[in-house]
N, C-alpha and C. Protein backbone atom coordinates (compact mmCIF):
# COMPACT_ATOMS: atom_id res chain seq x y z
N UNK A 1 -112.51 -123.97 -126.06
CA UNK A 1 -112.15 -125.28 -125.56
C UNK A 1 -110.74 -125.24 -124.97
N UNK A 2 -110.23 -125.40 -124.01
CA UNK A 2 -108.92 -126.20 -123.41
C UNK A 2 -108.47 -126.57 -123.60
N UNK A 3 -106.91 -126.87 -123.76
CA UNK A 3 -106.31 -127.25 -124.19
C UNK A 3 -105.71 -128.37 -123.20
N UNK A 4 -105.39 -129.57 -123.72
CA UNK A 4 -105.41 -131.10 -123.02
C UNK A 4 -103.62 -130.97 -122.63
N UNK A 5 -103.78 -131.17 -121.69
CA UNK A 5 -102.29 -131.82 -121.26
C UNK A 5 -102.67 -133.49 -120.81
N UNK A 6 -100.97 -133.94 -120.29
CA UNK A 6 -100.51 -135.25 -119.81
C UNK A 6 -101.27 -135.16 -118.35
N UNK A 7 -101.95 -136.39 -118.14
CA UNK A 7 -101.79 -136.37 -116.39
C UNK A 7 -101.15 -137.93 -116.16
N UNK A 8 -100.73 -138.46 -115.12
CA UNK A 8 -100.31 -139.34 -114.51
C UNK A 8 -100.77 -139.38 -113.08
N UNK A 9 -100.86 -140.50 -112.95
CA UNK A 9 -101.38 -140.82 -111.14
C UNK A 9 -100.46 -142.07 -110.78
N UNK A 10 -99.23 -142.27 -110.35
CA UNK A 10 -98.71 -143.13 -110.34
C UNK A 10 -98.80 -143.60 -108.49
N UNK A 11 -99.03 -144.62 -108.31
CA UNK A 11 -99.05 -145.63 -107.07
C UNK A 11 -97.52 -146.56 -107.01
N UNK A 12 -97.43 -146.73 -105.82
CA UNK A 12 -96.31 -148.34 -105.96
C UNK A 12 -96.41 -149.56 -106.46
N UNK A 13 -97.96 -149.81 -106.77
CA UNK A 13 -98.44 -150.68 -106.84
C UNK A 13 -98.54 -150.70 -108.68
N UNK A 14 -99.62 -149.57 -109.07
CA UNK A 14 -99.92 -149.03 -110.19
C UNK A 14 -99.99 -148.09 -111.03
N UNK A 15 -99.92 -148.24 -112.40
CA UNK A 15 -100.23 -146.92 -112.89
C UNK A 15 -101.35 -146.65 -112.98
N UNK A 16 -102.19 -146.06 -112.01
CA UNK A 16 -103.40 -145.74 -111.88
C UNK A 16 -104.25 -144.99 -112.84
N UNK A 17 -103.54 -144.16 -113.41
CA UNK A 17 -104.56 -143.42 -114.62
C UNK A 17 -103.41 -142.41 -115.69
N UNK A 18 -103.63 -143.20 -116.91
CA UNK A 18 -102.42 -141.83 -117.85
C UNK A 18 -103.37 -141.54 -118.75
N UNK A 19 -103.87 -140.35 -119.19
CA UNK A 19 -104.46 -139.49 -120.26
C UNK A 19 -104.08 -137.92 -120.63
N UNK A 20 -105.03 -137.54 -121.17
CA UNK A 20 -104.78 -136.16 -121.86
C UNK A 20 -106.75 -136.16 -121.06
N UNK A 21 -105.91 -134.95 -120.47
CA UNK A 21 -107.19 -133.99 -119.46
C UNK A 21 -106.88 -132.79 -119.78
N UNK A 22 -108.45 -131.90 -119.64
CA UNK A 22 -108.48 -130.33 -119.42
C UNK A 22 -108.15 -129.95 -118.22
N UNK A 23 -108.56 -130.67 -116.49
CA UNK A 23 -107.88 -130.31 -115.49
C UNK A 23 -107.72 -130.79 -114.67
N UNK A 24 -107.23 -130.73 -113.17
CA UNK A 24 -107.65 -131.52 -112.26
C UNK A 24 -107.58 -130.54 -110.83
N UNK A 25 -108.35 -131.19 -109.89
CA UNK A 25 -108.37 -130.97 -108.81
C UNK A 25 -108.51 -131.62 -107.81
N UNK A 26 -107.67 -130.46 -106.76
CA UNK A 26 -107.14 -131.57 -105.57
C UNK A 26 -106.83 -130.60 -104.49
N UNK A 27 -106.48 -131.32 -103.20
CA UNK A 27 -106.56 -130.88 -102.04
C UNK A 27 -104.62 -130.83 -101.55
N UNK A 28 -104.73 -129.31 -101.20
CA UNK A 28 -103.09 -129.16 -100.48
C UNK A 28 -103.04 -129.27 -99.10
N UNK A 29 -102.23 -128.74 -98.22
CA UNK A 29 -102.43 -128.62 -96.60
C UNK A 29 -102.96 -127.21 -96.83
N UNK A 30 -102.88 -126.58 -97.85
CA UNK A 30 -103.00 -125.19 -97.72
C UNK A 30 -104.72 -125.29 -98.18
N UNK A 31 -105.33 -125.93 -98.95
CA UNK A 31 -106.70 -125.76 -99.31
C UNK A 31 -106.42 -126.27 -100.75
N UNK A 32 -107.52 -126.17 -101.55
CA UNK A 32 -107.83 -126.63 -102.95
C UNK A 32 -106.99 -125.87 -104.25
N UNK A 33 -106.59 -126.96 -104.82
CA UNK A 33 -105.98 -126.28 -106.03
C UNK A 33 -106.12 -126.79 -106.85
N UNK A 34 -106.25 -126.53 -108.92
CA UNK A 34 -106.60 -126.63 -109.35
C UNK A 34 -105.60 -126.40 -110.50
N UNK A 35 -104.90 -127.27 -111.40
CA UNK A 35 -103.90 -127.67 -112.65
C UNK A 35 -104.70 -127.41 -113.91
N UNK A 36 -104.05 -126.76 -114.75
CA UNK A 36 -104.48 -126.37 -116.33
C UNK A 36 -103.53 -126.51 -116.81
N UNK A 37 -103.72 -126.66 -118.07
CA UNK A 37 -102.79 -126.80 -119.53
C UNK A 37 -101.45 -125.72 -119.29
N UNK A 38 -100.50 -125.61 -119.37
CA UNK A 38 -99.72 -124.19 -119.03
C UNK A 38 -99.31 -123.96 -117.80
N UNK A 39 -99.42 -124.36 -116.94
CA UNK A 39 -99.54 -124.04 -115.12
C UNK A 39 -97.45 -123.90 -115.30
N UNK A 40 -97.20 -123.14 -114.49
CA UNK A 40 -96.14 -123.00 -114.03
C UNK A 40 -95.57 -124.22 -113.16
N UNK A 41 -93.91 -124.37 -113.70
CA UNK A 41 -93.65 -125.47 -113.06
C UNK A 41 -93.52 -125.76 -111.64
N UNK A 42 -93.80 -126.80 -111.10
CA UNK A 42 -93.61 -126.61 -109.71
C UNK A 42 -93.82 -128.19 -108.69
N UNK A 43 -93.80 -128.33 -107.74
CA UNK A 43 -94.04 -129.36 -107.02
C UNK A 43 -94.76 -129.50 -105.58
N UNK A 44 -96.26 -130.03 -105.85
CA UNK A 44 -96.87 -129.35 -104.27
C UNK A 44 -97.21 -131.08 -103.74
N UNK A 45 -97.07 -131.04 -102.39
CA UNK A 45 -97.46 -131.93 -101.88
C UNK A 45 -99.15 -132.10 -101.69
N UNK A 46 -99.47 -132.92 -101.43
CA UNK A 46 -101.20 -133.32 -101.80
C UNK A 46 -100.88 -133.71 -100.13
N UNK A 47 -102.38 -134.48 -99.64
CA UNK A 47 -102.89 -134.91 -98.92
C UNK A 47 -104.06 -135.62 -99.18
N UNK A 48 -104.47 -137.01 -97.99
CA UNK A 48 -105.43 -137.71 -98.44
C UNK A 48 -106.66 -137.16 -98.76
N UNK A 49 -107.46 -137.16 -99.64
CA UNK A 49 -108.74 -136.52 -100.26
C UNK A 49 -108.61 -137.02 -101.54
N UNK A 50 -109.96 -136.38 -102.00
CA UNK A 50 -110.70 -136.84 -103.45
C UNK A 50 -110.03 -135.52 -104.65
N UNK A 51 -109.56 -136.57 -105.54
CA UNK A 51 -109.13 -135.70 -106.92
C UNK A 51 -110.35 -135.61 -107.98
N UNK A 52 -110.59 -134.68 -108.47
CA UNK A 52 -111.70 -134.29 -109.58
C UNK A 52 -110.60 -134.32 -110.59
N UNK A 53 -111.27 -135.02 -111.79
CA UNK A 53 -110.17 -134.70 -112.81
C UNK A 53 -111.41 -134.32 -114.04
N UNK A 54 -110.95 -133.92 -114.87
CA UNK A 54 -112.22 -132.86 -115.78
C UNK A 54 -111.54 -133.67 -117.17
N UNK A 55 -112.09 -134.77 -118.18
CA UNK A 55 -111.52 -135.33 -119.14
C UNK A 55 -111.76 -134.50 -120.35
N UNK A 56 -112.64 -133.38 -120.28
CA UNK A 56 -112.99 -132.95 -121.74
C UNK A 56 -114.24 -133.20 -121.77
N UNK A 57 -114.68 -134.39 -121.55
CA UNK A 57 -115.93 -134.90 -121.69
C UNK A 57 -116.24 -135.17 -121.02
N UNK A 58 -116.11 -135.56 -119.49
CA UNK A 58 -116.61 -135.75 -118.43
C UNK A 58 -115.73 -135.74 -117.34
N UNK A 59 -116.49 -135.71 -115.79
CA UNK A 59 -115.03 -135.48 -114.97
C UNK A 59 -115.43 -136.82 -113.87
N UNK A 60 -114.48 -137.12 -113.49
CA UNK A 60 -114.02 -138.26 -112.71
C UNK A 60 -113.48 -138.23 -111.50
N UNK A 61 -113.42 -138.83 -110.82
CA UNK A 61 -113.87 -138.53 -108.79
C UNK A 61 -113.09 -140.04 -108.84
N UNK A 62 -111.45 -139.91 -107.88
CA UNK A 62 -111.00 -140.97 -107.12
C UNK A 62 -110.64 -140.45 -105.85
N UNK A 63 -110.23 -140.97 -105.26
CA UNK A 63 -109.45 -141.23 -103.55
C UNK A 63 -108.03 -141.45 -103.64
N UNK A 64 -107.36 -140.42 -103.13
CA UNK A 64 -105.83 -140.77 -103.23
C UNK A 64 -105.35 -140.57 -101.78
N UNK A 65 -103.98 -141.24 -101.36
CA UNK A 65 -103.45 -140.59 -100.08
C UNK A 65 -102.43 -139.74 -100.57
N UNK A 66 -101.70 -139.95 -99.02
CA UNK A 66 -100.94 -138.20 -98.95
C UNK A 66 -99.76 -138.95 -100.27
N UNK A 67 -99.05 -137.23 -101.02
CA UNK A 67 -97.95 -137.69 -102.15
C UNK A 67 -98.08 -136.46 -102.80
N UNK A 68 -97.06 -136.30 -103.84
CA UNK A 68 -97.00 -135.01 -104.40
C UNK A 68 -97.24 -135.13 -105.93
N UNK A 69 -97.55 -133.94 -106.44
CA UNK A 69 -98.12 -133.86 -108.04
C UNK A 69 -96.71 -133.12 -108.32
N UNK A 70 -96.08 -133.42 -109.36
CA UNK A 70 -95.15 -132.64 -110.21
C UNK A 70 -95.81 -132.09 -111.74
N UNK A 71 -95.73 -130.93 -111.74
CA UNK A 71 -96.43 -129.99 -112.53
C UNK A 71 -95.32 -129.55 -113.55
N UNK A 72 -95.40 -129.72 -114.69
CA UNK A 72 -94.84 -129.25 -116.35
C UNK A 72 -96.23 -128.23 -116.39
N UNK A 73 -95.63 -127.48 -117.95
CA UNK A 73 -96.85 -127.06 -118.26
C UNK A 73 -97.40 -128.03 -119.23
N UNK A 74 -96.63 -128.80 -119.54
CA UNK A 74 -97.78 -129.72 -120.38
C UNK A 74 -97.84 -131.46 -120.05
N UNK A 75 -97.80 -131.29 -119.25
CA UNK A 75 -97.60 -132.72 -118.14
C UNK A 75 -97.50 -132.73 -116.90
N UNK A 76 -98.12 -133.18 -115.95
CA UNK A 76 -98.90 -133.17 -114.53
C UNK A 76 -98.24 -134.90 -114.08
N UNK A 77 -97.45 -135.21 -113.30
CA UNK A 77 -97.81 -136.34 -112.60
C UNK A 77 -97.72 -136.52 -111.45
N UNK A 78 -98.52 -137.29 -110.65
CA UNK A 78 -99.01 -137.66 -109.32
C UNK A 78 -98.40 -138.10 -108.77
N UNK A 79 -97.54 -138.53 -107.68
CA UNK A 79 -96.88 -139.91 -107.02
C UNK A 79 -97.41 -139.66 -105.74
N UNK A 80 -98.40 -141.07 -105.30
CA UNK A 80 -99.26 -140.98 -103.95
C UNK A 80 -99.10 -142.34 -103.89
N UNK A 81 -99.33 -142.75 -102.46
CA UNK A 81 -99.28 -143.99 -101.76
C UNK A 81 -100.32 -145.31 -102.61
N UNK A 82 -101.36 -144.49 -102.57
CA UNK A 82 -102.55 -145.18 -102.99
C UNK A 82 -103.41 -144.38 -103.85
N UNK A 83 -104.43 -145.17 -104.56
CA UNK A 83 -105.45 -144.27 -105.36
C UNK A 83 -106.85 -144.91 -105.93
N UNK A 84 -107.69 -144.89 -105.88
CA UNK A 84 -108.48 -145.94 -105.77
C UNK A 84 -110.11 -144.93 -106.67
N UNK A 85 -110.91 -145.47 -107.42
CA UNK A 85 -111.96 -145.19 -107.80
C UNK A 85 -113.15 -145.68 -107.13
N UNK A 86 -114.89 -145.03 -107.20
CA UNK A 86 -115.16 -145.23 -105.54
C UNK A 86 -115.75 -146.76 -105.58
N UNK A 87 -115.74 -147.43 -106.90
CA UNK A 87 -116.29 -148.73 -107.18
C UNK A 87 -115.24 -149.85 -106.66
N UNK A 88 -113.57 -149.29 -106.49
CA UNK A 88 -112.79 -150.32 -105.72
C UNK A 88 -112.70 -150.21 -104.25
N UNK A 89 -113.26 -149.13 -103.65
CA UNK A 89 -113.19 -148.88 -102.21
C UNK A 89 -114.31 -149.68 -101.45
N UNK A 90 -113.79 -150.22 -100.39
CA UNK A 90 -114.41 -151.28 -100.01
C UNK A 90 -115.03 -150.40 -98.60
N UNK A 91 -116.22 -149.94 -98.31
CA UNK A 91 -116.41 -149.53 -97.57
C UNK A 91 -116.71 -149.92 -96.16
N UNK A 92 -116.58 -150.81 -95.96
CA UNK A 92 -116.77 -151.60 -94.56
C UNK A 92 -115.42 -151.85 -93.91
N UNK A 93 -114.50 -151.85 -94.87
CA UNK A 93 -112.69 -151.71 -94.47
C UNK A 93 -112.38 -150.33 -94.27
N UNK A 94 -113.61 -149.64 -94.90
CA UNK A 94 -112.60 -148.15 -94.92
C UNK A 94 -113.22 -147.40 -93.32
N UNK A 95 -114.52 -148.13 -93.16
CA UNK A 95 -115.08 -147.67 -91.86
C UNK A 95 -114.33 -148.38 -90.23
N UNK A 96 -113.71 -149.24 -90.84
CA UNK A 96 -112.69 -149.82 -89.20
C UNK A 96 -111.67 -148.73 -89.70
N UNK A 97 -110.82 -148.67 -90.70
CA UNK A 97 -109.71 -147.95 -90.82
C UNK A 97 -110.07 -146.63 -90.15
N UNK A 98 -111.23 -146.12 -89.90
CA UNK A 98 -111.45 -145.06 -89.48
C UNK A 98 -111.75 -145.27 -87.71
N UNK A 99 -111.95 -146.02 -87.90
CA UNK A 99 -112.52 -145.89 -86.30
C UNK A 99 -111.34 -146.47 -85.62
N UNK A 100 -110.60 -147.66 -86.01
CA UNK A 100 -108.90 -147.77 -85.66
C UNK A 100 -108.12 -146.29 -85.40
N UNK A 101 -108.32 -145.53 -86.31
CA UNK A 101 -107.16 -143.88 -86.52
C UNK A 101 -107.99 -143.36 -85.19
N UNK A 102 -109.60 -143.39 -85.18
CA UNK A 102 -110.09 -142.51 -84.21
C UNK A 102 -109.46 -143.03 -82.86
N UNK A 103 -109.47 -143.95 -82.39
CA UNK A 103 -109.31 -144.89 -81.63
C UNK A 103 -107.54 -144.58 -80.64
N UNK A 104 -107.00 -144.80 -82.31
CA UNK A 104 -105.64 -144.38 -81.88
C UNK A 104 -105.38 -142.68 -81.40
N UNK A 105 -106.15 -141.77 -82.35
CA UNK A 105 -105.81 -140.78 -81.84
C UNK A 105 -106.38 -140.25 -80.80
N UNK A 106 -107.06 -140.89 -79.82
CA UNK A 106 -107.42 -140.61 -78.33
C UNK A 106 -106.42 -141.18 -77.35
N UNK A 107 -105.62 -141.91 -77.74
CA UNK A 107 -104.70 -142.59 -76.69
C UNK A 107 -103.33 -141.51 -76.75
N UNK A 108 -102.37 -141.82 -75.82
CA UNK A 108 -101.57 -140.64 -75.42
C UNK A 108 -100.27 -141.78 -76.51
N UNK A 109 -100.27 -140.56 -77.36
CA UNK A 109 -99.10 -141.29 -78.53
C UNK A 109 -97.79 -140.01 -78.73
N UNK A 110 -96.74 -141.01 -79.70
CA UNK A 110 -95.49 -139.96 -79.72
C UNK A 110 -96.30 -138.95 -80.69
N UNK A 111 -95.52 -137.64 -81.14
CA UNK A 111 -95.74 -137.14 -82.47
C UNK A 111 -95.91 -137.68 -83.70
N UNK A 112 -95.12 -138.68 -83.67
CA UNK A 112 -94.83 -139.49 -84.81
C UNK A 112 -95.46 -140.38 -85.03
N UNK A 113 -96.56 -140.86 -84.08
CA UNK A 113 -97.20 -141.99 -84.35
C UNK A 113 -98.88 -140.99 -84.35
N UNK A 114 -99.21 -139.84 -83.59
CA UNK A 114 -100.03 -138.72 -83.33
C UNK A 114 -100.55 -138.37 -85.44
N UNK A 115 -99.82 -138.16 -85.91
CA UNK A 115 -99.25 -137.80 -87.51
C UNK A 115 -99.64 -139.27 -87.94
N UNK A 116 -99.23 -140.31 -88.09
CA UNK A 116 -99.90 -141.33 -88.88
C UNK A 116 -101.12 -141.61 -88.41
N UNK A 117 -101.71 -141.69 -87.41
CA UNK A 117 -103.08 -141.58 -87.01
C UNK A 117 -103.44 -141.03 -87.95
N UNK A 118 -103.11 -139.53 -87.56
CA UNK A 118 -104.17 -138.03 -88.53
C UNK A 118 -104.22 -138.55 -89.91
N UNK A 119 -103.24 -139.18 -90.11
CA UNK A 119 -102.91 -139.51 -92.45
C UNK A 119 -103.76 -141.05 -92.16
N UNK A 120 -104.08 -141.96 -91.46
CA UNK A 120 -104.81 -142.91 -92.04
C UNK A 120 -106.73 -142.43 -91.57
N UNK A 121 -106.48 -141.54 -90.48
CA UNK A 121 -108.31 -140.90 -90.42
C UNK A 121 -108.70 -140.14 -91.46
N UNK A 122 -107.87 -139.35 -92.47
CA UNK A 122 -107.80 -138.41 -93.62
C UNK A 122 -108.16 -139.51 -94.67
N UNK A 123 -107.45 -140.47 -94.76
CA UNK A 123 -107.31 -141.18 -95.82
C UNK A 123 -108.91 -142.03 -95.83
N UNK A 124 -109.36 -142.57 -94.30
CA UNK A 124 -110.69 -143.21 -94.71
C UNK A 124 -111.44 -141.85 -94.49
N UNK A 125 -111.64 -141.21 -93.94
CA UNK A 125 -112.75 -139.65 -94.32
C UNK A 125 -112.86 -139.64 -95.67
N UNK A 126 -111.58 -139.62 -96.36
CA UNK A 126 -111.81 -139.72 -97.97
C UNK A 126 -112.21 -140.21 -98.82
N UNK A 127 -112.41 -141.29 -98.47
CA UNK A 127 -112.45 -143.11 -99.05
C UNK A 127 -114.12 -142.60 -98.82
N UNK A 128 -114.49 -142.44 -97.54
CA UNK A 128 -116.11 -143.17 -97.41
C UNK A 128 -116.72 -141.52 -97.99
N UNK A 129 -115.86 -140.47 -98.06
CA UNK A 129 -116.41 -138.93 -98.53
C UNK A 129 -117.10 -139.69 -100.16
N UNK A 130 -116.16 -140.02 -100.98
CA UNK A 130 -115.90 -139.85 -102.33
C UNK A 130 -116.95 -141.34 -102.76
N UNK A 131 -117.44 -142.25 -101.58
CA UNK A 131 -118.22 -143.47 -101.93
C UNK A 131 -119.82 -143.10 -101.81
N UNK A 132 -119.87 -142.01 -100.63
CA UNK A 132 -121.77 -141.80 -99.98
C UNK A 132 -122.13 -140.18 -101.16
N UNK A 133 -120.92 -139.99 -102.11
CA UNK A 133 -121.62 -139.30 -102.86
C UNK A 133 -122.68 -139.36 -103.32
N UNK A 134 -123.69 -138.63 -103.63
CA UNK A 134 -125.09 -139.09 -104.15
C UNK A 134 -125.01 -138.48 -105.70
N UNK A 135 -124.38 -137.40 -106.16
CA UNK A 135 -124.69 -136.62 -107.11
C UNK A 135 -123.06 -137.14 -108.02
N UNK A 136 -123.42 -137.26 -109.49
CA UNK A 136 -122.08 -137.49 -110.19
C UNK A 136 -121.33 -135.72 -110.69
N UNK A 137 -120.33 -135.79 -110.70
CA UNK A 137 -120.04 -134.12 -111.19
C UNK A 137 -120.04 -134.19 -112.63
């Protein structure tokens, strides 16, 4: 059995989720990574996508945007814009939010506005990824 650490998911809004988990997983710019009990300390930035978190007894599927996880070895916490489970995602908002980003990112924009496009089309890809699931993990 695994040994449980701290996680935190903290929002501006909320404290979205504090327990004792076996793990979690999540998405970098670099690809998928994956936190255990012990992990070396460190600080990685996330991106919008779906976090798996593994409770011991079952594992759990939310939607977060872009923000970074700060890693202890025996405490994990999150700080992201937003974070949402797929029963609060409103999917008919999350499908304009997407077609708005698509929308925008065909028109001739700065870099800087090119980049928030890409983070709010990431963010509903994620939203409607983590809602048309069919299978629970």
């Amino acid at each position: 059995m695994a040994t449980k650490y701290l996680l935190e998911i903290l929002t501006p809004e909320r404290s979205f989720f504090v327990d004792m988990v076996e793990s979690i997983i999540f998405e970098t710019e670099d690809g998928e990574m994956s936190i255990q009990n012990g992990h070396e300390t460190m600080v990685i930035s996330i991106i919008p996508s779906e976090i798996r978190i593994n409770t011991g007894s079952k594992w759990l599927a939310c939607s977060v945007a872009e923000g970074f996880i700060e890693v202890r070895p025996d405490e994990t916490i999150m700080f992201t814009q937003s974070a949402e489970w797929p029963e609060e995602i409103d999917v008919k908002r999350a499908e304009r939010a997407k077609e708005r980003a698509e929308e925008r990112m065909r028109q001739r924009q700065s870099e800087q506005e090119y980049r928030r496009s890409k983070i709010a089309l990431a963010r509903a890809m994620a939203r409607l990824a983590l809602t048309k699931r069919k299978t629970k993990l």
